[in-house]
N, C-alpha and C. Protein backbone atom coordinates (compact mmCIF):
# COMPACT_ATOMS: atom_id res chain seq x y z
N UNK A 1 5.67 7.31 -5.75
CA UNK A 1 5.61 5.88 -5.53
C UNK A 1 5.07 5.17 -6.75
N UNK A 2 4.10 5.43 -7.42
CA UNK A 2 3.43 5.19 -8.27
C UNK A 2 3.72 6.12 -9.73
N UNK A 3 3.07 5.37 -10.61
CA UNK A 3 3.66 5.84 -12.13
C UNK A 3 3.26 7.29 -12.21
N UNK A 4 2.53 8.25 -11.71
CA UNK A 4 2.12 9.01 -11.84
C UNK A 4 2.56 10.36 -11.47
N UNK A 5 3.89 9.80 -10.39
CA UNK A 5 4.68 10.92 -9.39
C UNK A 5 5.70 11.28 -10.37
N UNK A 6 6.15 12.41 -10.90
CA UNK A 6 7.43 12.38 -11.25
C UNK A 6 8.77 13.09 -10.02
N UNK A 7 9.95 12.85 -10.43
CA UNK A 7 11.30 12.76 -9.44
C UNK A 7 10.84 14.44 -9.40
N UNK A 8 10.68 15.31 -10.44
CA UNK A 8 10.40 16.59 -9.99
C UNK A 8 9.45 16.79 -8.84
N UNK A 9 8.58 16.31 -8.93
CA UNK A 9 7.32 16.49 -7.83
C UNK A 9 7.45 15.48 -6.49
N UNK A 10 8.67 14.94 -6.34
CA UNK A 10 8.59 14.17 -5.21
C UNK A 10 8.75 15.03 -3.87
N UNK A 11 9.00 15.85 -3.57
CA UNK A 11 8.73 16.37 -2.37
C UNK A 11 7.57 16.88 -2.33
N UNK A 12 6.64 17.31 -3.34
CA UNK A 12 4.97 17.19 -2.86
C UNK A 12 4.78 15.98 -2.51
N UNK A 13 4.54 15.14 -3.22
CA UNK A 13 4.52 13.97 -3.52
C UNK A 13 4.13 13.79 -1.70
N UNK A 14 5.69 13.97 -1.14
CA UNK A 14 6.23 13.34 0.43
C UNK A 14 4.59 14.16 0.95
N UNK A 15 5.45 15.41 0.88
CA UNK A 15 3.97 16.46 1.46
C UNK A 15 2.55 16.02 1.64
N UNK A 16 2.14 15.92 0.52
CA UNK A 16 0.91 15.10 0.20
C UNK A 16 0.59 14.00 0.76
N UNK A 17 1.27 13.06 0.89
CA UNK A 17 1.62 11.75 1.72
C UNK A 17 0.80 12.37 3.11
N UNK A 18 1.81 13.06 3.95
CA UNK A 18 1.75 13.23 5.25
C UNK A 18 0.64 13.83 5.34
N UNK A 19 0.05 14.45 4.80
CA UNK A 19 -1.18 15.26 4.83
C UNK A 19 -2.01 14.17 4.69
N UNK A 20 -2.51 13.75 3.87
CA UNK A 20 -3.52 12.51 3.67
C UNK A 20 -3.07 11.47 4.93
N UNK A 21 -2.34 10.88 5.29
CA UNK A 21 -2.31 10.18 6.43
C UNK A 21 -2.48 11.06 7.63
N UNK A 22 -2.14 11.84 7.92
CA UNK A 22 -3.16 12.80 8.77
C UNK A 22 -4.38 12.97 8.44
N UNK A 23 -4.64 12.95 7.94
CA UNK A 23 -6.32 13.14 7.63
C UNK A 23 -7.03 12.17 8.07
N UNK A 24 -6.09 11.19 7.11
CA UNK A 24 -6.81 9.42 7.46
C UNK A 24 -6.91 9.23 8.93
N UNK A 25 -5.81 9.30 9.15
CA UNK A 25 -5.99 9.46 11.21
C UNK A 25 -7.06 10.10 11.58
N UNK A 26 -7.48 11.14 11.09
CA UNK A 26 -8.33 11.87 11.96
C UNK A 26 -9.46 11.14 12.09
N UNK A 27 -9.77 11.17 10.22
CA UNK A 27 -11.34 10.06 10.70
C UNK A 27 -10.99 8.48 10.68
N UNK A 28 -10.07 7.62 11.30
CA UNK A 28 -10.40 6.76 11.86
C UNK A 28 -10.31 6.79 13.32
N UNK A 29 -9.77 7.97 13.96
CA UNK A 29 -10.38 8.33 15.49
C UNK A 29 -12.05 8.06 15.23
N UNK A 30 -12.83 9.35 14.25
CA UNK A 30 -14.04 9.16 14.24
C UNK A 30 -14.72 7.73 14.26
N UNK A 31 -14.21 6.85 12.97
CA UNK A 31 -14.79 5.79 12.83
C UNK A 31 -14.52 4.79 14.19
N UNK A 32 -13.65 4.78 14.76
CA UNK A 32 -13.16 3.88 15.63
C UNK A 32 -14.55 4.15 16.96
N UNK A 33 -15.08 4.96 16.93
CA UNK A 33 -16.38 5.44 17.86
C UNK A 33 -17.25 4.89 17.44
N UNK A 34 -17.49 4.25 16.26
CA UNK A 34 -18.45 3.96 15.83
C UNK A 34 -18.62 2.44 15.36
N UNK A 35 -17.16 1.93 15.17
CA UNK A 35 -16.89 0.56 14.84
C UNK A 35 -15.90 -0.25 15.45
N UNK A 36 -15.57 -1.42 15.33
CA UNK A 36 -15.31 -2.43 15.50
C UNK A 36 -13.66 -1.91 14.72
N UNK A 37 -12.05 -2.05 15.41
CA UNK A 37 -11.20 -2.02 14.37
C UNK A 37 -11.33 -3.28 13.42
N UNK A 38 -11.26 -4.33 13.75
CA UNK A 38 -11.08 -5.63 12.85
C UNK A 38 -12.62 -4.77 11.50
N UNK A 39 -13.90 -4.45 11.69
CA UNK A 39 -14.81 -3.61 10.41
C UNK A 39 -13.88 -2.89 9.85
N UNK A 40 -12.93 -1.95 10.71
CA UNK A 40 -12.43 -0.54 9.79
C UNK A 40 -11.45 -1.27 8.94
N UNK A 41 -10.97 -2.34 9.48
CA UNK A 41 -9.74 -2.71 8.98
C UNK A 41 -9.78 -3.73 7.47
N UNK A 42 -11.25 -4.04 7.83
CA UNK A 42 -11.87 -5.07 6.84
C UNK A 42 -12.11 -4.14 5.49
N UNK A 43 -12.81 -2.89 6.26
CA UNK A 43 -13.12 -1.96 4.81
C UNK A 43 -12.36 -1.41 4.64
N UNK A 44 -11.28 -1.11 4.93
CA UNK A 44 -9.93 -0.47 4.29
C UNK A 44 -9.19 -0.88 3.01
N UNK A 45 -9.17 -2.55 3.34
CA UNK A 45 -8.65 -3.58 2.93
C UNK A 45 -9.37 -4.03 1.39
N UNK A 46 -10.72 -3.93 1.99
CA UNK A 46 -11.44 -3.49 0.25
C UNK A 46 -11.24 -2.81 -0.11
N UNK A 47 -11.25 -1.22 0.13
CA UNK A 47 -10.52 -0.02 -0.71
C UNK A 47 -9.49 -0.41 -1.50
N UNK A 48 -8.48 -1.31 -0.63
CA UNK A 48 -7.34 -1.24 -1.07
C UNK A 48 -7.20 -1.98 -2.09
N UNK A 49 -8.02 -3.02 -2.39
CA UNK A 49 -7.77 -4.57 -3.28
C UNK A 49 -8.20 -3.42 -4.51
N UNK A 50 -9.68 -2.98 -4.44
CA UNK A 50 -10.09 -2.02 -5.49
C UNK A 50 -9.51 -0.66 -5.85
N UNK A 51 -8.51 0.13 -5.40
CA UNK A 51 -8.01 0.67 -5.71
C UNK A 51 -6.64 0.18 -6.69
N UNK A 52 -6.14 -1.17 -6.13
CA UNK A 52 -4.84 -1.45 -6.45
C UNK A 52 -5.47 -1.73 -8.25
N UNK A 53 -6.67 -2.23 -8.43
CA UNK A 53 -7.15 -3.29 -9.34
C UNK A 53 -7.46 -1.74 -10.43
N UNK A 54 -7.69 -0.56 -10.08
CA UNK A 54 -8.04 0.38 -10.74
C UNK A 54 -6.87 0.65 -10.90
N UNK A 55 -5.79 0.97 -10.40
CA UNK A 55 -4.54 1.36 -11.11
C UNK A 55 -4.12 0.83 -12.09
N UNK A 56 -3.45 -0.87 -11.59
CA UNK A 56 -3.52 -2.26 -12.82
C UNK A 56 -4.53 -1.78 -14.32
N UNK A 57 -5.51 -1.48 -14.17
CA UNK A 57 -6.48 -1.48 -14.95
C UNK A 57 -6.40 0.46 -16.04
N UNK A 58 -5.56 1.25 -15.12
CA UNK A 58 -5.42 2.27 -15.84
C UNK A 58 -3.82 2.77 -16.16
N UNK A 59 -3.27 1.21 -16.16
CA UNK A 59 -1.92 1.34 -16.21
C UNK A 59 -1.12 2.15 -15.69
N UNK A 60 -1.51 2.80 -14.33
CA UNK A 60 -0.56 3.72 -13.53
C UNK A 60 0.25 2.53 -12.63
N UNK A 61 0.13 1.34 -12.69
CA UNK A 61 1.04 0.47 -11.79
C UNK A 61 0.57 -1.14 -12.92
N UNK A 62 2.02 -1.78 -12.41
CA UNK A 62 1.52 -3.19 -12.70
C UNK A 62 1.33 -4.17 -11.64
N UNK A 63 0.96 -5.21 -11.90
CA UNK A 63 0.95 -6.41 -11.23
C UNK A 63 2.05 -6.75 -10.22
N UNK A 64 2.80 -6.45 -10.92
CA UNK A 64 4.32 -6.63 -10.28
C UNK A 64 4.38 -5.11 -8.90
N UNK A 65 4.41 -4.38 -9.38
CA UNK A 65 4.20 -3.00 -8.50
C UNK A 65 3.08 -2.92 -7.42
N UNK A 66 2.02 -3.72 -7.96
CA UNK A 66 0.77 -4.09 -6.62
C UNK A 66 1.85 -4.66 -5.52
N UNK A 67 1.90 -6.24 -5.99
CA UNK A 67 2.30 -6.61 -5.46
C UNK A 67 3.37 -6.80 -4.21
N UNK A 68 4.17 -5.78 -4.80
CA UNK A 68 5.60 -5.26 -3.81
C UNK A 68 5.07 -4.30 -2.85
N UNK A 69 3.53 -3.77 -2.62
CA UNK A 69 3.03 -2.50 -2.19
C UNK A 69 2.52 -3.62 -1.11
N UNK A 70 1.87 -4.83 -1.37
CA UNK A 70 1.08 -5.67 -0.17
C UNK A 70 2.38 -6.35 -0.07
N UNK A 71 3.77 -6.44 -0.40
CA UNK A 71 4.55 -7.34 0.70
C UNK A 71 5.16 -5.71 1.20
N UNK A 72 5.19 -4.82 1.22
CA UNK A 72 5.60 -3.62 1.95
C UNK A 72 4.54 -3.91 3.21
N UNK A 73 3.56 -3.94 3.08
CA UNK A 73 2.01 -3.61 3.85
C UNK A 73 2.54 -5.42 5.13
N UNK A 74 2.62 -6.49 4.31
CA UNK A 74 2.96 -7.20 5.06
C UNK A 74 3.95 -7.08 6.63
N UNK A 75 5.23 -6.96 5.77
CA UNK A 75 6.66 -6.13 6.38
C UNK A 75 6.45 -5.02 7.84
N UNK A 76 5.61 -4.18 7.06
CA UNK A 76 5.05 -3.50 8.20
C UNK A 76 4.12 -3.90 9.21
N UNK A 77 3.32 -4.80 8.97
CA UNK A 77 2.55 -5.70 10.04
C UNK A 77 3.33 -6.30 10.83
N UNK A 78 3.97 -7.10 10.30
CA UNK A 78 4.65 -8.23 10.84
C UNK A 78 6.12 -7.73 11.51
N UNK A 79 6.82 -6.14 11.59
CA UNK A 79 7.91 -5.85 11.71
C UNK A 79 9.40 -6.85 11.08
N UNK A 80 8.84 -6.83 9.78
CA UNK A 80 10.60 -7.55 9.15
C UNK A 80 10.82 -6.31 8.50
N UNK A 81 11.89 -6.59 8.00
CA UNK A 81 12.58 -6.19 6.95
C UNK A 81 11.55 -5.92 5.87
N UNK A 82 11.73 -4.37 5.06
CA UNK A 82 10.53 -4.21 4.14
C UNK A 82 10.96 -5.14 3.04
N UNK A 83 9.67 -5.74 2.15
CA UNK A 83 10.51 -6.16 0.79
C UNK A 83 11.18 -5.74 -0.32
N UNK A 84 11.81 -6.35 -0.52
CA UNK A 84 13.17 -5.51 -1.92
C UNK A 84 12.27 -5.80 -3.13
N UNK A 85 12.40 -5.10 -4.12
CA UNK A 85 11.81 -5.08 -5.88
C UNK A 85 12.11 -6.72 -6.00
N UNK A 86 11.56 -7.22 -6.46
CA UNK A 86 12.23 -8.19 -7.23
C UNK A 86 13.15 -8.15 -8.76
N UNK A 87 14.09 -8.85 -8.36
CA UNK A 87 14.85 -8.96 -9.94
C UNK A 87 14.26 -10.39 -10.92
N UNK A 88 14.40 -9.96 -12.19
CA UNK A 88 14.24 -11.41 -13.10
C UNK A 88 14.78 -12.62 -12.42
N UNK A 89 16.02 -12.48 -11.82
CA UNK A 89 17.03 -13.60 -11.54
C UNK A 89 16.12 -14.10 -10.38
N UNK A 90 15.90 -13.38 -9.45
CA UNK A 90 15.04 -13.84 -7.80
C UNK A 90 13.60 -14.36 -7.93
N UNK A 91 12.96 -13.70 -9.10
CA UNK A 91 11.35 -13.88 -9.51
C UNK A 91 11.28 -15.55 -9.48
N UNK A 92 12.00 -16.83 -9.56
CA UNK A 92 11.65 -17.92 -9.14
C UNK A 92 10.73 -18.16 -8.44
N UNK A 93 10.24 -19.46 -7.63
CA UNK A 93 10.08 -20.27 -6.74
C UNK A 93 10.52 -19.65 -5.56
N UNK A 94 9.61 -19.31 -4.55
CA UNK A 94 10.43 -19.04 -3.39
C UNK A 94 9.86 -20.04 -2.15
N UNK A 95 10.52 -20.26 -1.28
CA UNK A 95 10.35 -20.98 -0.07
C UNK A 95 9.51 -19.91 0.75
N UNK A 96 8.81 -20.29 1.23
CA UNK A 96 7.60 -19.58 2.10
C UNK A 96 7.81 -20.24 3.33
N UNK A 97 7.49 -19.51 4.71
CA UNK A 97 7.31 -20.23 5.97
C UNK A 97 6.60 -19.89 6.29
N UNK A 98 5.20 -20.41 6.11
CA UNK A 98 3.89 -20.51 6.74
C UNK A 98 3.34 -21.41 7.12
């Protein structure tokens, strides 16, 4: 997904994936005993801003690549359609409905 995977290693890659989100499941069963979801969900969400900002920052992703990762994250909340890459031509002005 990230600059760091190469096309050779993408079926670890997948592997790895599923393993770590299993994991993650496991202890937010734990945490969920102990907290509030809207807390777990709050500190996740910091992980995530600071993780994204450490990548940006060690050039394994850009700005542009964050970004398409929180309208994926959106997409999946909201059940649309995931978002597409953007092209130069689309990167405009876009109409928002909020």
């Amino acid at each position: 997904m990230m600059g760091n995977s190469s096309a050779a290693g993408h079926g670890t890659f997948d592997e790895n994936l599923l393993a770590c989100v299993e994991d993650i499941n496991k202890l937010l069963a734990k945490l969920g005993r102990r907290y509030d979801m809207t807390v777990i969900m709050s500190a996740m969400t910091e992980h995530l801003g600071s993780a994204l900002k450490v990548l940006m920052l060690r050039k394994i992703c850009d700005a542009r690549r964050a970004q398409q990762l929180i309208k994926n994250i959106e997409s999946s909340a909201f059940l649309r359609k995931p978002a597409q890459p953007e092209t130069e031509a689309s990167s405009g002005p876009q109409d928002t409905d909020t």
